[in-house]
C-alpha atoms as a PDB file:
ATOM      1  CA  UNK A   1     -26.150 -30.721  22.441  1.00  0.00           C
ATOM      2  CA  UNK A   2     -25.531 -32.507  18.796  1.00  0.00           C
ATOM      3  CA  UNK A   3     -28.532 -34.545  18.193  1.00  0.00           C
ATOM      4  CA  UNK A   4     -27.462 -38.254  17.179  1.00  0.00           C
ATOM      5  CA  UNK A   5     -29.598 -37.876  13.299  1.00  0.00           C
ATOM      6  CA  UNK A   6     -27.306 -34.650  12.505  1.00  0.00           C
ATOM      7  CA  UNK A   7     -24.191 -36.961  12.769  1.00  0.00           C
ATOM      8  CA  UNK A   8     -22.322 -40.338  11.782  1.00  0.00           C
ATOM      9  CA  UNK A   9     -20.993 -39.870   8.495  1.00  0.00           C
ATOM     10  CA  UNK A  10     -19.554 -43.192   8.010  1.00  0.00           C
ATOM     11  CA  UNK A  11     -16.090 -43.823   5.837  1.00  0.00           C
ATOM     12  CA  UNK A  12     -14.169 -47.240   5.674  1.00  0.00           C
ATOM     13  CA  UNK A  13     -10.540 -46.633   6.742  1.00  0.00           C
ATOM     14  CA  UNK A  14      -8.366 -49.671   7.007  1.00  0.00           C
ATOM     15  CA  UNK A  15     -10.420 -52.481   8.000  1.00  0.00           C
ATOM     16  CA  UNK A  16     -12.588 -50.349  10.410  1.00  0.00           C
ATOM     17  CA  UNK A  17     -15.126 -47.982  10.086  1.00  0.00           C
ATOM     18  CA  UNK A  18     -14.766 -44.719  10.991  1.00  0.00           C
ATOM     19  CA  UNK A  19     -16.792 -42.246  11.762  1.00  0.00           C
ATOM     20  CA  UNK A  20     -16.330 -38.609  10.617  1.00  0.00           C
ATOM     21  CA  UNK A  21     -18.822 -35.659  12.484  1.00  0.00           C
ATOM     22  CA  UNK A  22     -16.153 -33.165  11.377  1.00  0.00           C
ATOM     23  CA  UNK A  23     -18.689 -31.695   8.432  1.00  0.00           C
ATOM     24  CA  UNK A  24     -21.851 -31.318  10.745  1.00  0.00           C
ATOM     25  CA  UNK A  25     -20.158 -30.016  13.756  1.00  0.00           C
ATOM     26  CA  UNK A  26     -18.295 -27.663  11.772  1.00  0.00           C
ATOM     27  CA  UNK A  27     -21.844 -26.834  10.065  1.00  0.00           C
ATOM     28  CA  UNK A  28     -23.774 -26.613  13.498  1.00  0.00           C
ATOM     29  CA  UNK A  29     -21.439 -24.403  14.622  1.00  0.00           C
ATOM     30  CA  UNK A  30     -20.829 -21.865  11.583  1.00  0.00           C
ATOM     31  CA  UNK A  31     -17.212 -22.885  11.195  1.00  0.00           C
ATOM     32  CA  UNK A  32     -15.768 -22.282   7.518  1.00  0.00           C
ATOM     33  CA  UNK A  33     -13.401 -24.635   6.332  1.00  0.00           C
ATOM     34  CA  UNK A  34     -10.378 -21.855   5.316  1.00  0.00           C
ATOM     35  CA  UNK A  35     -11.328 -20.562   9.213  1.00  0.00           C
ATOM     36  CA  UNK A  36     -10.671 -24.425  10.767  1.00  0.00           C
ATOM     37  CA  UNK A  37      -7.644 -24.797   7.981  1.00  0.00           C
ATOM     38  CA  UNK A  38      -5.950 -21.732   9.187  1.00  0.00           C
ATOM     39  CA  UNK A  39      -6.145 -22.005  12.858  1.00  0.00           C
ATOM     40  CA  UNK A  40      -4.609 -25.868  13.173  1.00  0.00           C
ATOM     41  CA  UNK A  41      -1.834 -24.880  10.216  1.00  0.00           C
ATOM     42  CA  UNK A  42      -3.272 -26.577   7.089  1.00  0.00           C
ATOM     43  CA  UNK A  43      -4.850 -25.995   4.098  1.00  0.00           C
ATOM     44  CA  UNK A  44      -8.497 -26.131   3.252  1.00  0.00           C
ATOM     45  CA  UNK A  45      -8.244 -29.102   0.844  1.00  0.00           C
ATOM     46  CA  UNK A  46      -6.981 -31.117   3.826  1.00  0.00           C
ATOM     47  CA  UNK A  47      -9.782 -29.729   5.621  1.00  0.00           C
ATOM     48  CA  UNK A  48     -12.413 -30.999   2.847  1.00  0.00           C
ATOM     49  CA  UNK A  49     -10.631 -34.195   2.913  1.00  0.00           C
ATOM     50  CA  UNK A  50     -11.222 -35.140   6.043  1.00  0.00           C
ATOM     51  CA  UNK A  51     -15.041 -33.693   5.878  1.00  0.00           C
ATOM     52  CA  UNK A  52     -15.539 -36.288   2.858  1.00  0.00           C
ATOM     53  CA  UNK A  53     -13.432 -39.141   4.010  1.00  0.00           C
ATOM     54  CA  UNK A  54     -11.031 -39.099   1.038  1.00  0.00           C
ATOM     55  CA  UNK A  55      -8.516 -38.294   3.879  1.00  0.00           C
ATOM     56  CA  UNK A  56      -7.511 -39.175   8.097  1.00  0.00           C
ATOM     57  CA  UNK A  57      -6.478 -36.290   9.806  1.00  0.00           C
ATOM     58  CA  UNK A  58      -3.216 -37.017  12.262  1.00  0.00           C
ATOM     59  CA  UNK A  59      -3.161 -37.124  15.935  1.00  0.00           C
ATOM     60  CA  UNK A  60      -1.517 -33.626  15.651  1.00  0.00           C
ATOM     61  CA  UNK A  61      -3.897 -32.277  13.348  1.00  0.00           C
ATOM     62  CA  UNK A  62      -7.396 -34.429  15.415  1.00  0.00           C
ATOM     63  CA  UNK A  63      -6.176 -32.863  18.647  1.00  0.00           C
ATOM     64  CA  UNK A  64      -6.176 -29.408  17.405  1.00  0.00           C
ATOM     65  CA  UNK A  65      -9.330 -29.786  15.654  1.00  0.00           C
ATOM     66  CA  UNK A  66     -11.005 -30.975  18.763  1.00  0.00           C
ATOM     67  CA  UNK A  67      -9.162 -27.930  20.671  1.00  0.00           C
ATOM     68  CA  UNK A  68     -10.295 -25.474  18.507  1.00  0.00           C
ATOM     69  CA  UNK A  69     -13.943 -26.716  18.247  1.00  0.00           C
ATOM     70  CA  UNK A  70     -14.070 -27.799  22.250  1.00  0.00           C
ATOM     71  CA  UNK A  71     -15.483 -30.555  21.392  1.00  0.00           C
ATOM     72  CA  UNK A  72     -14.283 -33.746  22.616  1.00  0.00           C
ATOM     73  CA  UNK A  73     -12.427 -36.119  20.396  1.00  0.00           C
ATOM     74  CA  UNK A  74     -14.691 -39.022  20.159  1.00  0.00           C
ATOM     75  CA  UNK A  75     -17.574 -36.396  19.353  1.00  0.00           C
ATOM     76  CA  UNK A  76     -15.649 -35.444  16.486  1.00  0.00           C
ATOM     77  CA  UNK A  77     -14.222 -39.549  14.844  1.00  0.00           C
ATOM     78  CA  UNK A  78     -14.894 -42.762  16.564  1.00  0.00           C
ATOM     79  CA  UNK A  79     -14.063 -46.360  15.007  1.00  0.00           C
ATOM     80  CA  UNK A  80     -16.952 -48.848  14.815  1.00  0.00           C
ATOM     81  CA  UNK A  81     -15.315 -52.764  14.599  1.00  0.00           C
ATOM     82  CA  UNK A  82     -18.621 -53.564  12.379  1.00  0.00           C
ATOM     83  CA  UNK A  83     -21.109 -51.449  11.094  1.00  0.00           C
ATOM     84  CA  UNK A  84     -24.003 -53.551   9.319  1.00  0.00           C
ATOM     85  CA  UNK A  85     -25.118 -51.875   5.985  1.00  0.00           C
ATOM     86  CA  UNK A  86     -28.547 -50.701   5.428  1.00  0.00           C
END
């Protein structure tokens, strides 16, 4: 199991916060970026984009990621209303 301090990377998207795991899981699990990239059909940039936030992955693109990782979804991104900063 993915302990809770090895996650949350949090990016603001769009009024919301989201939540972006994709760098740890993909770390905890020894999965390369050009590895991920290739299997769902995009590049590795896109890949680092989403890691670092600069970037929101499609439905398309979420659902494969969470496919190829069997992970679930919400494991993977979430949306937090508020977030209060530290």
């Amino acid at each position: 199991m993915i302990e809770s301090t090895q996650l949350k990377n949090i990016y603001h998207q769009g009024g919301d916060f989201m939540i972006n795991n994709l760098r740890a899981i993909m770390n905890l699990n020894s999965v390369q970026q050009k590895d991920l990239a290739e299997a769902i059909g995009v590049t590795p940039r896109n890949v680092y984009n989403w890691e670092v936030g600069n970037a929101t992955p499609s439905i398309r693109a979420v659902l494969l990621i969470s496919h190829y990782l069997n992970i679930p979804i919400e494991h993977i991104f979430s949306i937090e209303d508020e977030i209060k900063a530290q």
